[in-house]
C-alpha atoms as a PDB file:
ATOM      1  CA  UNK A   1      20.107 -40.878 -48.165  1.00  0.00           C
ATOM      2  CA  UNK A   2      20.412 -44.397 -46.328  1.00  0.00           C
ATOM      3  CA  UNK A   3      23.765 -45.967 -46.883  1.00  0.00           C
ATOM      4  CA  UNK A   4      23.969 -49.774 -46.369  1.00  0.00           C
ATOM      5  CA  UNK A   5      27.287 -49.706 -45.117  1.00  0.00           C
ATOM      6  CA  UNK A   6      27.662 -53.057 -44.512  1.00  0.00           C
ATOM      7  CA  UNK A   7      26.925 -54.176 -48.072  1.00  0.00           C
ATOM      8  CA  UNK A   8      29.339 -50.699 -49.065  1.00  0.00           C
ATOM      9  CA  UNK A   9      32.501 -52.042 -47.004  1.00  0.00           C
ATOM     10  CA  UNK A  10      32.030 -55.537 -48.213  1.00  0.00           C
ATOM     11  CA  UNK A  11      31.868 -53.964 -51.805  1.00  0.00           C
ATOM     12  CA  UNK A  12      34.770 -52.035 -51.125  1.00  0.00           C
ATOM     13  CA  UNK A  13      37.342 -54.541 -49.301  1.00  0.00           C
ATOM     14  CA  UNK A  14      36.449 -57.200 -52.407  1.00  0.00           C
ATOM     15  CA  UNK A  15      37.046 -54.517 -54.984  1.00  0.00           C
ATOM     16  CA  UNK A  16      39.889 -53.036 -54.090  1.00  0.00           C
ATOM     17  CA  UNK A  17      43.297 -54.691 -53.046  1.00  0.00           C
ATOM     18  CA  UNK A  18      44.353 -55.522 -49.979  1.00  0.00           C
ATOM     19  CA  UNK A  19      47.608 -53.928 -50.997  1.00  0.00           C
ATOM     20  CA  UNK A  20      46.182 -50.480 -49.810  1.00  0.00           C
ATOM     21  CA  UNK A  21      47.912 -50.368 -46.560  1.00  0.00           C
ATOM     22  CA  UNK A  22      48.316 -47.788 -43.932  1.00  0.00           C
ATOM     23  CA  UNK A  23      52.071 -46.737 -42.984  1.00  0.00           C
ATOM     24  CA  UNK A  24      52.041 -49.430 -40.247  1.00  0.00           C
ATOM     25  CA  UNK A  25      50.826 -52.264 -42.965  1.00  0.00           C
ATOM     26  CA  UNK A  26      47.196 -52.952 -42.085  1.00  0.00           C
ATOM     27  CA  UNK A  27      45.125 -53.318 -44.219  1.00  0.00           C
ATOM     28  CA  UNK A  28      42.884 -50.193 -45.321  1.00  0.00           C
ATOM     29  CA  UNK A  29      41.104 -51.020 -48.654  1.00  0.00           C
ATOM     30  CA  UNK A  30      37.585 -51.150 -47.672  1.00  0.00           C
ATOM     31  CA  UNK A  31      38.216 -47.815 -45.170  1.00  0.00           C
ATOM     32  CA  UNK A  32      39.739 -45.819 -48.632  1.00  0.00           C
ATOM     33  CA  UNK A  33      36.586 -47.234 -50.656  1.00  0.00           C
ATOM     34  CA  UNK A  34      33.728 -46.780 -48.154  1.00  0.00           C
ATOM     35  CA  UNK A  35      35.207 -43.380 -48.153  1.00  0.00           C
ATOM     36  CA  UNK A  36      35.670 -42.964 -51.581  1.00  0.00           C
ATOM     37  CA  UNK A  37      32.107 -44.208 -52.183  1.00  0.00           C
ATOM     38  CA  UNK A  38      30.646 -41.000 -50.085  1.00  0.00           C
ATOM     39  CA  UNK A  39      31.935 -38.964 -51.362  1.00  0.00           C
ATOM     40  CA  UNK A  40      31.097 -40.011 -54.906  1.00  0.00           C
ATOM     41  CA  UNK A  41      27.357 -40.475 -53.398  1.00  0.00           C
ATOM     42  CA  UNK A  42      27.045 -36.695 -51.857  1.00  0.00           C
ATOM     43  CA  UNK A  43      28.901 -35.021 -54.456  1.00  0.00           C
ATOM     44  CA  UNK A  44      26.386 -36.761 -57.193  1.00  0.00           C
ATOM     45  CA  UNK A  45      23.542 -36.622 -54.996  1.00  0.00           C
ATOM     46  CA  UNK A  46      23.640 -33.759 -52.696  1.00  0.00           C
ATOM     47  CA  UNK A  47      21.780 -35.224 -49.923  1.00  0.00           C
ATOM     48  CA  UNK A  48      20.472 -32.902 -47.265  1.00  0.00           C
ATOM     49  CA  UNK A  49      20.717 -35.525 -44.255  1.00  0.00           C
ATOM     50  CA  UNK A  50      22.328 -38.928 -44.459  1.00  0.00           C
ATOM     51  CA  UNK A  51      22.970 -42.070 -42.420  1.00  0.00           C
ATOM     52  CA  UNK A  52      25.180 -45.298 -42.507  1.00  0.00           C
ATOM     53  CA  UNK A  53      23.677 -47.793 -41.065  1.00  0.00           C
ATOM     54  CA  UNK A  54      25.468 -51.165 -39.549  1.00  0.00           C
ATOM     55  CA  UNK A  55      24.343 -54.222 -38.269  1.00  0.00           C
ATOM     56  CA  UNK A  56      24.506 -54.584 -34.467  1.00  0.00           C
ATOM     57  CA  UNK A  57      23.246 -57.656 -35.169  1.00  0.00           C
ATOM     58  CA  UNK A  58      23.994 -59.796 -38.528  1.00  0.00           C
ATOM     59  CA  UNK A  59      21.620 -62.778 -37.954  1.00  0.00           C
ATOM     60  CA  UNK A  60      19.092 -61.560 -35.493  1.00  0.00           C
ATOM     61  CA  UNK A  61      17.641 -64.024 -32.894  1.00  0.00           C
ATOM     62  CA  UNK A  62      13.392 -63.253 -34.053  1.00  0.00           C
ATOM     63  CA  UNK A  63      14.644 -64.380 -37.895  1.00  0.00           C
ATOM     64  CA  UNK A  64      16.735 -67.748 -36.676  1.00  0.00           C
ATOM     65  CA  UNK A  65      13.306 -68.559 -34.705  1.00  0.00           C
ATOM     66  CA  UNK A  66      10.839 -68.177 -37.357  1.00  0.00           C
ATOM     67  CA  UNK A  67      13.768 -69.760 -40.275  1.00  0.00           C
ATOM     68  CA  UNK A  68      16.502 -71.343 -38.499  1.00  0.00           C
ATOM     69  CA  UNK A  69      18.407 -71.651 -41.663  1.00  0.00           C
ATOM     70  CA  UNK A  70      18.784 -68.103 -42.098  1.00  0.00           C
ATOM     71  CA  UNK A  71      22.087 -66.784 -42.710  1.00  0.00           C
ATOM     72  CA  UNK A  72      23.430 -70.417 -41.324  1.00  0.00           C
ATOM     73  CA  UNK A  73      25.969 -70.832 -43.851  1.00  0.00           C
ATOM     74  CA  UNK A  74      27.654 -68.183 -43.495  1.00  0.00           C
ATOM     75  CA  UNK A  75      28.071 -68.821 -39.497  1.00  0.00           C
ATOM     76  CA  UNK A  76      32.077 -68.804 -38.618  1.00  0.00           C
ATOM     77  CA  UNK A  77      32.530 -69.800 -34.835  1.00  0.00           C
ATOM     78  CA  UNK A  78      29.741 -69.898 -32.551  1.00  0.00           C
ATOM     79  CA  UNK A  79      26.962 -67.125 -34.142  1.00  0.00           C
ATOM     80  CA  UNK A  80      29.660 -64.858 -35.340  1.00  0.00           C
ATOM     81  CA  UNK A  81      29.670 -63.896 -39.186  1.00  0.00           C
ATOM     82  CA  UNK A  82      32.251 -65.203 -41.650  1.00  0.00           C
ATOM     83  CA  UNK A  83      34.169 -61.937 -42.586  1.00  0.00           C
ATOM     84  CA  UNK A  84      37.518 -62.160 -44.032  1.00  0.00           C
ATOM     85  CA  UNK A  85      40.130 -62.021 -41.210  1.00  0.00           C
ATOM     86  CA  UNK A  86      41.876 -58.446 -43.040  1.00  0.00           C
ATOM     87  CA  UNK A  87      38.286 -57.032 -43.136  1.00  0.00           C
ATOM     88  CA  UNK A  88      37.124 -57.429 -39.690  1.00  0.00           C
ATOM     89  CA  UNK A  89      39.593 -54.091 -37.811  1.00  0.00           C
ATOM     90  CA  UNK A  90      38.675 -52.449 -40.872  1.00  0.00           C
ATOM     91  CA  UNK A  91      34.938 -51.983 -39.088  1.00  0.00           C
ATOM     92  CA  UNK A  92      35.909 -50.399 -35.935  1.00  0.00           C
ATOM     93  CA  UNK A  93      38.277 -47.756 -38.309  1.00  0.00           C
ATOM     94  CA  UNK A  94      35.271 -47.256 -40.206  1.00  0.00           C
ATOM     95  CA  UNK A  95      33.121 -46.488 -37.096  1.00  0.00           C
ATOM     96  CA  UNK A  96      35.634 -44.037 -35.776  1.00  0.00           C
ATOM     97  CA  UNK A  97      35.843 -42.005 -38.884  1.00  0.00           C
ATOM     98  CA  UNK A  98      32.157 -41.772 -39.600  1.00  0.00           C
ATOM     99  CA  UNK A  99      31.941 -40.268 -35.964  1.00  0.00           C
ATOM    100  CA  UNK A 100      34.700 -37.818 -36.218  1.00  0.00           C
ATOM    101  CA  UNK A 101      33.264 -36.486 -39.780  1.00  0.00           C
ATOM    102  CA  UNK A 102      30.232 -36.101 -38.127  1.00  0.00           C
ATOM    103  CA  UNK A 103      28.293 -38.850 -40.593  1.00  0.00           C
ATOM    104  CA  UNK A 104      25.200 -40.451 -38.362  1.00  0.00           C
ATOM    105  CA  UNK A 105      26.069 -44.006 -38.025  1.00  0.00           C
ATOM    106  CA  UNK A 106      22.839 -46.038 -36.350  1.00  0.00           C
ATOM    107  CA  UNK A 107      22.274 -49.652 -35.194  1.00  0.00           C
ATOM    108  CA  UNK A 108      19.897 -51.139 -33.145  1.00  0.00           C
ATOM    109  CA  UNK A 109      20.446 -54.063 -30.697  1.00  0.00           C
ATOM    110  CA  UNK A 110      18.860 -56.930 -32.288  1.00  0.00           C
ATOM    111  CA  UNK A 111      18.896 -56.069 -35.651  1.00  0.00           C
ATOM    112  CA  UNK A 112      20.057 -55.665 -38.814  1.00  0.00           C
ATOM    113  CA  UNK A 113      21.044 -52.761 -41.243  1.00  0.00           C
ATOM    114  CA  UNK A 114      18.328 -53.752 -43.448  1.00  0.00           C
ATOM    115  CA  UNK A 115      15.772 -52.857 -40.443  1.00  0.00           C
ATOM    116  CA  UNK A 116      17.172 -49.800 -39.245  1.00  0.00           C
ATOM    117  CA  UNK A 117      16.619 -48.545 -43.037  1.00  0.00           C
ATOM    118  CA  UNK A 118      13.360 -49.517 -42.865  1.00  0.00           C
ATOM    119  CA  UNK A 119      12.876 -48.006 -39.703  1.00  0.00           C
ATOM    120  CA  UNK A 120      13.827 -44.575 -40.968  1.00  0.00           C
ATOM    121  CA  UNK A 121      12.291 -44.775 -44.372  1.00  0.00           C
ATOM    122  CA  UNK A 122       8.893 -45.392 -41.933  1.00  0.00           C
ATOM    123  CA  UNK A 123       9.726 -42.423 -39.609  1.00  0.00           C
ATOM    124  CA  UNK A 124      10.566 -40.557 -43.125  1.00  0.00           C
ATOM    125  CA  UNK A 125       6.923 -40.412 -43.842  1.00  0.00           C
ATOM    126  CA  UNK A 126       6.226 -38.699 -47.096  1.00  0.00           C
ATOM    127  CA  UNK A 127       9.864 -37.667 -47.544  1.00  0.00           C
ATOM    128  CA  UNK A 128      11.917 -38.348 -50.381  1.00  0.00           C
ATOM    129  CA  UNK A 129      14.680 -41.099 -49.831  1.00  0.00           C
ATOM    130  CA  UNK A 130      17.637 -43.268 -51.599  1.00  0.00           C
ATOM    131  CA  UNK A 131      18.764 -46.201 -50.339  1.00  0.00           C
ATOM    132  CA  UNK A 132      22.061 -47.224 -50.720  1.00  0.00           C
ATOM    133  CA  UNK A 133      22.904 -50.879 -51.229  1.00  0.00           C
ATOM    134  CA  UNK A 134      23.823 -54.117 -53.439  1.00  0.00           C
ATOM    135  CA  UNK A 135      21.089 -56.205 -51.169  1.00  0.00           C
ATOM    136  CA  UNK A 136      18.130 -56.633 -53.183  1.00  0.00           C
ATOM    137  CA  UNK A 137      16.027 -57.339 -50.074  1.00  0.00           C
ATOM    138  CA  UNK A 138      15.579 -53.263 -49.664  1.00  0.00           C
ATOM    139  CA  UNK A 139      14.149 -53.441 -53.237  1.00  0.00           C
ATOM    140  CA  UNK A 140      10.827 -54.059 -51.448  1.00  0.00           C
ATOM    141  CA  UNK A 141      10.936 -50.529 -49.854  1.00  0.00           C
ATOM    142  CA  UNK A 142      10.813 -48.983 -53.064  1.00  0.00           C
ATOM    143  CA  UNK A 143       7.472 -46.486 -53.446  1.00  0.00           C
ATOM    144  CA  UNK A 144       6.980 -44.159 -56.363  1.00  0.00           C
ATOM    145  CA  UNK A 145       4.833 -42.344 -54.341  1.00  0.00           C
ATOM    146  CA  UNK A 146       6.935 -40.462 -52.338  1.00  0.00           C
ATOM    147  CA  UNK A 147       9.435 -41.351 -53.985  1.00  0.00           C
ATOM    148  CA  UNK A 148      11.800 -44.182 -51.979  1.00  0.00           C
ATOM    149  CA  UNK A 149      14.188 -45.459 -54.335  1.00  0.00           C
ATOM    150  CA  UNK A 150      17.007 -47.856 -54.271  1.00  0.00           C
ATOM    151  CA  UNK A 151      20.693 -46.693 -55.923  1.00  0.00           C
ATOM    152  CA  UNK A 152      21.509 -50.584 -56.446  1.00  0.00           C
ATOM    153  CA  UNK A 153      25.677 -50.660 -56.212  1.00  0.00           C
ATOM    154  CA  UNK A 154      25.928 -53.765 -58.965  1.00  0.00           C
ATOM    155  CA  UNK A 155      27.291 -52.376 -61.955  1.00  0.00           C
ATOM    156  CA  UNK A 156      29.495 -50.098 -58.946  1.00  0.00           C
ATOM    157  CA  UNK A 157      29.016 -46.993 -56.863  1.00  0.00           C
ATOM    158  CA  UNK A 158      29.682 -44.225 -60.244  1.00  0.00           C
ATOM    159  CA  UNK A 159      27.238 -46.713 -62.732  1.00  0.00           C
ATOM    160  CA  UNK A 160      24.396 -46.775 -59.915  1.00  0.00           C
ATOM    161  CA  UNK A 161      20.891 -48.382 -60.878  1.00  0.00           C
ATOM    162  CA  UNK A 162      18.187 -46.405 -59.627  1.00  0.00           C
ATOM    163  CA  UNK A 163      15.117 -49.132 -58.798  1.00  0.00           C
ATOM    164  CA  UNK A 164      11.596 -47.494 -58.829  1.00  0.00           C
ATOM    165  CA  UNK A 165       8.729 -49.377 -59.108  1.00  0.00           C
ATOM    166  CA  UNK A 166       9.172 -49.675 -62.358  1.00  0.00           C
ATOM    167  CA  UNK A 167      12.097 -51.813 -62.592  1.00  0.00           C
ATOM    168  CA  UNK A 168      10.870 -53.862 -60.088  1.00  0.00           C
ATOM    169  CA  UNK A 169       7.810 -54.614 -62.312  1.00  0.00           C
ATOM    170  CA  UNK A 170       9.974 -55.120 -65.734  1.00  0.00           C
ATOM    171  CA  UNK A 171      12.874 -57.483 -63.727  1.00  0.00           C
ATOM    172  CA  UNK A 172      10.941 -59.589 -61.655  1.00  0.00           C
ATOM    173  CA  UNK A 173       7.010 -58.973 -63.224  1.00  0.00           C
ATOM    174  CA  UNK A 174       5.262 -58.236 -59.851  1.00  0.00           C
ATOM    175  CA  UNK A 175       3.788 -55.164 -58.673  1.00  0.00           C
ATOM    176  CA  UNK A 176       6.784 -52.797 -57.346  1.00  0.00           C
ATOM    177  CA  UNK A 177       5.738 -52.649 -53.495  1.00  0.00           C
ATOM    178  CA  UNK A 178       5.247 -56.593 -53.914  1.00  0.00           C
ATOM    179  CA  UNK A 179       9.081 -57.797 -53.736  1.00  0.00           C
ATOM    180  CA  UNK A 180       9.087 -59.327 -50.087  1.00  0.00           C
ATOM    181  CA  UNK A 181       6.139 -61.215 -51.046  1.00  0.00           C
ATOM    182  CA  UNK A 182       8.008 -62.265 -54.360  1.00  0.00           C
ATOM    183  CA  UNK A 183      11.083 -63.471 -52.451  1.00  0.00           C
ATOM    184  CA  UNK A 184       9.232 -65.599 -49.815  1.00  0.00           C
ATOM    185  CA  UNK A 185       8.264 -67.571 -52.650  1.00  0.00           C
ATOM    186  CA  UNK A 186      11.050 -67.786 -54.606  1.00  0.00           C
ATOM    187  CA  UNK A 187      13.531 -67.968 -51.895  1.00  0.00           C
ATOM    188  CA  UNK A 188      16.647 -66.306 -51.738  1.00  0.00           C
ATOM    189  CA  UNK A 189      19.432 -68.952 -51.376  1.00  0.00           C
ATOM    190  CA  UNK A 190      22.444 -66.245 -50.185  1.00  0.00           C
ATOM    191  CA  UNK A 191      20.140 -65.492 -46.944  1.00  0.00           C
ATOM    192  CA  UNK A 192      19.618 -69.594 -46.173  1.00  0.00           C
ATOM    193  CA  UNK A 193      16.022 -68.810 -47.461  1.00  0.00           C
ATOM    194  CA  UNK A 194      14.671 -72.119 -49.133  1.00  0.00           C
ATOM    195  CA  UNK A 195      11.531 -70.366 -50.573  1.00  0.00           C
ATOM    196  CA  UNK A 196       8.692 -73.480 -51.730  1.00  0.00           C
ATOM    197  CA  UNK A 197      10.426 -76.135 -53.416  1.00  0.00           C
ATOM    198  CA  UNK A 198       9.115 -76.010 -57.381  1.00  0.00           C
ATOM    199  CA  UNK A 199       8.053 -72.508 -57.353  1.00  0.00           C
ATOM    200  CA  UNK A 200      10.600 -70.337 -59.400  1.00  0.00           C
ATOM    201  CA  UNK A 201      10.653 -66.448 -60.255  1.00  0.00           C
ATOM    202  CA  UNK A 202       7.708 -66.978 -63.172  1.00  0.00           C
ATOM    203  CA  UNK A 203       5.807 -68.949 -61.267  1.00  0.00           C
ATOM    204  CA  UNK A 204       5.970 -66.554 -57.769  1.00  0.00           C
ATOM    205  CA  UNK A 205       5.538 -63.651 -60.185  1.00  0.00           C
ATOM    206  CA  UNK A 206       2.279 -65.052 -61.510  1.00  0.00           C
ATOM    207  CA  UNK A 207       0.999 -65.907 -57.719  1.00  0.00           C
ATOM    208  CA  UNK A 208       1.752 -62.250 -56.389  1.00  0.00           C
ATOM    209  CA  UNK A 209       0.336 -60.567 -59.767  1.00  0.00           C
ATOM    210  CA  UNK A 210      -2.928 -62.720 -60.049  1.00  0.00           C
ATOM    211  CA  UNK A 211      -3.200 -62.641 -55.734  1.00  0.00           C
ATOM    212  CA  UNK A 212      -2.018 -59.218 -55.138  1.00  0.00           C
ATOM    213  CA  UNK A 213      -0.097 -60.443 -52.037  1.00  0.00           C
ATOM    214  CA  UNK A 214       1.384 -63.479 -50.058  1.00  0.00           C
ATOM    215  CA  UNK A 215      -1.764 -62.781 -47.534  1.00  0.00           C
ATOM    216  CA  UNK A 216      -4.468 -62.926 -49.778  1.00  0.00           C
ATOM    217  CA  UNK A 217      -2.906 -66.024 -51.773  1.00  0.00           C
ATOM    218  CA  UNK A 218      -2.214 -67.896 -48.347  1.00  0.00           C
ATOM    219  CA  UNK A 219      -6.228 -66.727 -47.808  1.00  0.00           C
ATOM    220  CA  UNK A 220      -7.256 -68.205 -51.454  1.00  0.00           C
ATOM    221  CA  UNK A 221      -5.296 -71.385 -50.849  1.00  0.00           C
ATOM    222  CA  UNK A 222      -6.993 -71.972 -47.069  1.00  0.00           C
ATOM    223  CA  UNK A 223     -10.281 -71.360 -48.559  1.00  0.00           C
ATOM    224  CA  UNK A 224     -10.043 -73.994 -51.035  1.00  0.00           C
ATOM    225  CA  UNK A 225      -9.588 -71.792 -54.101  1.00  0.00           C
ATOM    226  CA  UNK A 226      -8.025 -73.314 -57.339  1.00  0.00           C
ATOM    227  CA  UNK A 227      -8.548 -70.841 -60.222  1.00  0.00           C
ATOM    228  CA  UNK A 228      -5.546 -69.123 -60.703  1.00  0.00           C
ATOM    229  CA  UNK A 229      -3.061 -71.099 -59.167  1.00  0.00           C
ATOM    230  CA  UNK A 230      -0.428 -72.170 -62.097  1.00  0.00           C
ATOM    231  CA  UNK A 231      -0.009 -76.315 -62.692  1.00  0.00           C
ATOM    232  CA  UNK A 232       1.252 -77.930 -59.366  1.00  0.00           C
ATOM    233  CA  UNK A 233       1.845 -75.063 -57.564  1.00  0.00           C
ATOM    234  CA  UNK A 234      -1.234 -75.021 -55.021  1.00  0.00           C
ATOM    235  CA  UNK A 235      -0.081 -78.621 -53.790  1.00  0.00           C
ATOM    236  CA  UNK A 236       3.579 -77.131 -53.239  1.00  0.00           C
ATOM    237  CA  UNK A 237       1.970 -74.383 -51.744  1.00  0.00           C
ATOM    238  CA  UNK A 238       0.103 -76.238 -49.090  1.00  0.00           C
ATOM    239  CA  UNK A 239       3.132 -78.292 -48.235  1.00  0.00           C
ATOM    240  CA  UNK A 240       5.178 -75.670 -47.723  1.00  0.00           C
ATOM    241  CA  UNK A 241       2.094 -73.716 -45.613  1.00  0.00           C
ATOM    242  CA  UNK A 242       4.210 -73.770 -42.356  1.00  0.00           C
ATOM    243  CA  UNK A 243       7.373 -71.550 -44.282  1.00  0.00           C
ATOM    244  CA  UNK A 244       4.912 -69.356 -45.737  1.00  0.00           C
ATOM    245  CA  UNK A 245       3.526 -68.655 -42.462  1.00  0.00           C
ATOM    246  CA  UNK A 246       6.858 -67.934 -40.855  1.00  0.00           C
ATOM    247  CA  UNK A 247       9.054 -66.112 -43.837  1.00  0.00           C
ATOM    248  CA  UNK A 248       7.511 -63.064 -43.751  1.00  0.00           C
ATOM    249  CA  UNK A 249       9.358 -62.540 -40.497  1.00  0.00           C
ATOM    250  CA  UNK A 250      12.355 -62.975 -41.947  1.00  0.00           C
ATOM    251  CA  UNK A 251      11.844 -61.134 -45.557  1.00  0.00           C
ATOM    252  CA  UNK A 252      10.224 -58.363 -44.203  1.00  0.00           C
ATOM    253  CA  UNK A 253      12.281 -55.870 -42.886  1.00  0.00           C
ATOM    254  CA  UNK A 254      11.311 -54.205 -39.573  1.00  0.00           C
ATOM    255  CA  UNK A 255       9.534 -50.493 -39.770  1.00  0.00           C
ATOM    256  CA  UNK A 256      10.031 -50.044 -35.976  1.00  0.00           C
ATOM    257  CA  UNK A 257      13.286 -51.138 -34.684  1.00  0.00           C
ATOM    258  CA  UNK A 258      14.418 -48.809 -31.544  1.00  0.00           C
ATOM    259  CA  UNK A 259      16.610 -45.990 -32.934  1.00  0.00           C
ATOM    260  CA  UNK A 260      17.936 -42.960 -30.944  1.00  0.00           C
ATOM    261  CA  UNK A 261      17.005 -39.581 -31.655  1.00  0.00           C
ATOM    262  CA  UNK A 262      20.291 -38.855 -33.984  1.00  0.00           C
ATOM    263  CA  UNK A 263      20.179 -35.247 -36.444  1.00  0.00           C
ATOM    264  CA  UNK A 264      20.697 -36.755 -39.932  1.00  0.00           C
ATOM    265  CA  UNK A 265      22.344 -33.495 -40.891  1.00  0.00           C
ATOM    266  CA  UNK A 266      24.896 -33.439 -43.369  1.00  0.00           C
ATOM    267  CA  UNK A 267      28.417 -32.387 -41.564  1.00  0.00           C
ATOM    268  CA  UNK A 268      29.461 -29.088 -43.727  1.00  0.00           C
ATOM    269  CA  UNK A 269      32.461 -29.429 -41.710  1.00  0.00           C
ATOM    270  CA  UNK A 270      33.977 -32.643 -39.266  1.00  0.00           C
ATOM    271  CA  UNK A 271      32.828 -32.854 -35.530  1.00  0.00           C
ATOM    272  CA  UNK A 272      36.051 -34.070 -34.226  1.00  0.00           C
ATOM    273  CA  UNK A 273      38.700 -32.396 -36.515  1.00  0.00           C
ATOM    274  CA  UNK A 274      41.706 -33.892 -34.543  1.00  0.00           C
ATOM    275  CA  UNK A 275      40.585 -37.184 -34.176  1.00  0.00           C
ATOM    276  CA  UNK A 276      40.565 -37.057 -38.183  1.00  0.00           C
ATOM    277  CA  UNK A 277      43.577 -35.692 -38.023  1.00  0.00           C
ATOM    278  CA  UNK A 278      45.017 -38.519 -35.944  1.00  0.00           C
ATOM    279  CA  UNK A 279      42.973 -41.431 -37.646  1.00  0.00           C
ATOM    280  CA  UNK A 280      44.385 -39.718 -40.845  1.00  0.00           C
ATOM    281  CA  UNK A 281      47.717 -40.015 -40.149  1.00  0.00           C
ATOM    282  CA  UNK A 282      47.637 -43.416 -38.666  1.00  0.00           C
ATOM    283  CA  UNK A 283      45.714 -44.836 -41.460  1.00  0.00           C
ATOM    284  CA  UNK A 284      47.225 -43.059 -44.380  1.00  0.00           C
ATOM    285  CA  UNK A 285      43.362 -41.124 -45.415  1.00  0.00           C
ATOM    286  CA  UNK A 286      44.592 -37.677 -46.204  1.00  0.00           C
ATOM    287  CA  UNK A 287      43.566 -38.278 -49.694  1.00  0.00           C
ATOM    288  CA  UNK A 288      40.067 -40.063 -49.709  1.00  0.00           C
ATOM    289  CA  UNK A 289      39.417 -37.801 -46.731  1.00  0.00           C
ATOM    290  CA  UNK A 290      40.068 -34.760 -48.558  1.00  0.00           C
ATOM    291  CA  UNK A 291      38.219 -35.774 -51.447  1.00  0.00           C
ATOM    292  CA  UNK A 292      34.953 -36.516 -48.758  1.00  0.00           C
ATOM    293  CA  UNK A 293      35.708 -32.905 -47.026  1.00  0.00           C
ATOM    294  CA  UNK A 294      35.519 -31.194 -49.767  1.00  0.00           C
ATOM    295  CA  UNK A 295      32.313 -32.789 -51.080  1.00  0.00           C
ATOM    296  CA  UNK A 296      30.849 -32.104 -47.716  1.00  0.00           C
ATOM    297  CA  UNK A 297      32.255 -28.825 -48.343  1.00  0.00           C
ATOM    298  CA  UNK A 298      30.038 -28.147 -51.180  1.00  0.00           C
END
């Protein structure tokens, strides 16, 4: 199991009030929740080996090159991310519980979440694996074959969607390994992603299904082919040639970012029982914590 925790925490701190304070009144909502929402996830899902992943970097430097409006509106001061200010020490609490419970918590410099997920569904090879998150992006990992499915957090972390290839194909009408190729088309206006102007889900869907892929349509279009290309859209296509030449890069996520060795392992028991002890008690987590210990425990 592959926990998104940055789309988690964000889920967490919006959903539940920032009236949840510790005893020296910060702010602890999205801590309690992440929380919470593992120990919903193990005790539902009995994972054998999990991680929570985090962004080392939110807007990686190889994505602003190849789209330099990704993630641009949601840029605060300099390249840092827009997170609300009573969110922000939140992360580092976070960080220091997962360690002390034992939970393996990867980055890698220079990317995102999204890519170290990727990364270890690659290095998974024909193992089963869920994906945690409310980012459809991830949706294009999804393979029946082994199976990789996403456990989309929209309707909440105790209503979970589970997205196989088949509900890729009946929501968006592509083939279910073909949702990066999908989005580069359509465009994905949250990530700063302005997809070809004109070309809408139906229309993207009906490229990718009659095409098979972005790089066999891009093929079709340089050769000069125009059967199968619905009204209009091969001219938008050409003028928007350069994106579709560079998105991918961005869309896609990575299948090889550097990761250290790290036992996925789930933690029967906490590695660091006083430092929980101590982030307990400064935090106010007896209660979330219990409930996580003794789904661990099981």
């Amino acid at each position: 199991m592959l926990l998104d925790t940055p789309s988690l925490y964000f889920r967490a701190f919006f959903g539940i009030p920032e009236s949840i304070k510790a005893p020296d009144g910060s702010p602890v909502n999205a801590v309690r929740g992440l929380i919470d929402m593992i120990a919903t996830l193990v005790r539902q899902h009995q994972p054998a080996a999990l991680a929570a992943t985090m962004d080392a970097d939110w807007r990686p430097a190889f994505r602003v090159a190849a789209i330099p409006t990704y993630k641009a509106h949601r840029v605060a001061h300099g390249d840092t991310e827009e997170v609300p200010e009573a969110l922000v020490p939140q992360i580092a609490v976070i960080q220091d519980v997962l360690d002390a419970l034992g939970i393996a918590r990867l980055e890698s410099p220079g990317y995102e979440a999204d890519d170290v997920i990727g990364t270890l569904t690659h290095q998974a090879g024909d193992g089963a694996v869920d994906i945690v998150t409310g980012d459809r992006d991830l949706f294009q990992l999804v393979d029946d074959s082994r199976p990789v499915r996403v456990l989309y957090t929209a309707r909440g972390i105790r209503n979970l969607q589970i997205v196989d290839e088949a509900f890729v194909t009946a929501k968006y009408g592509v083939p279910g390994r073909a949702y990066a190729d999908f989005a580069t088309l359509r465009g994905d206006p949250s990530d700063g992603l302005p997809g070809v102007p004109g070309v809408g889900e139906k229309t993207a869907a009906a490229l990718i299904t009659r095409f098979g892929s972005l790089p066999a349509l891009l093929e079709a279009l340089d050769a000069g082919v125009t059967d199968g290309f619905p009204a209009g859209s091969r001219t938008r296509l050409a003028a928007a040639r350069d994106y579709l030449a560079a998105a991918p890069a961005v869309v896609k996520v990575a299948p090889d970012a550097p990761l250290p060795d790290v036992d996925l392992t789930l933690p029967a028991k906490p590695r660091d029982p006083e430092a929980l002890v101590r982030l307990a008690d400064r935090y106010g987590l007896d209660s979330p914590l219990n409930r996580l210990l003794d789904a661990l425990g099981r």
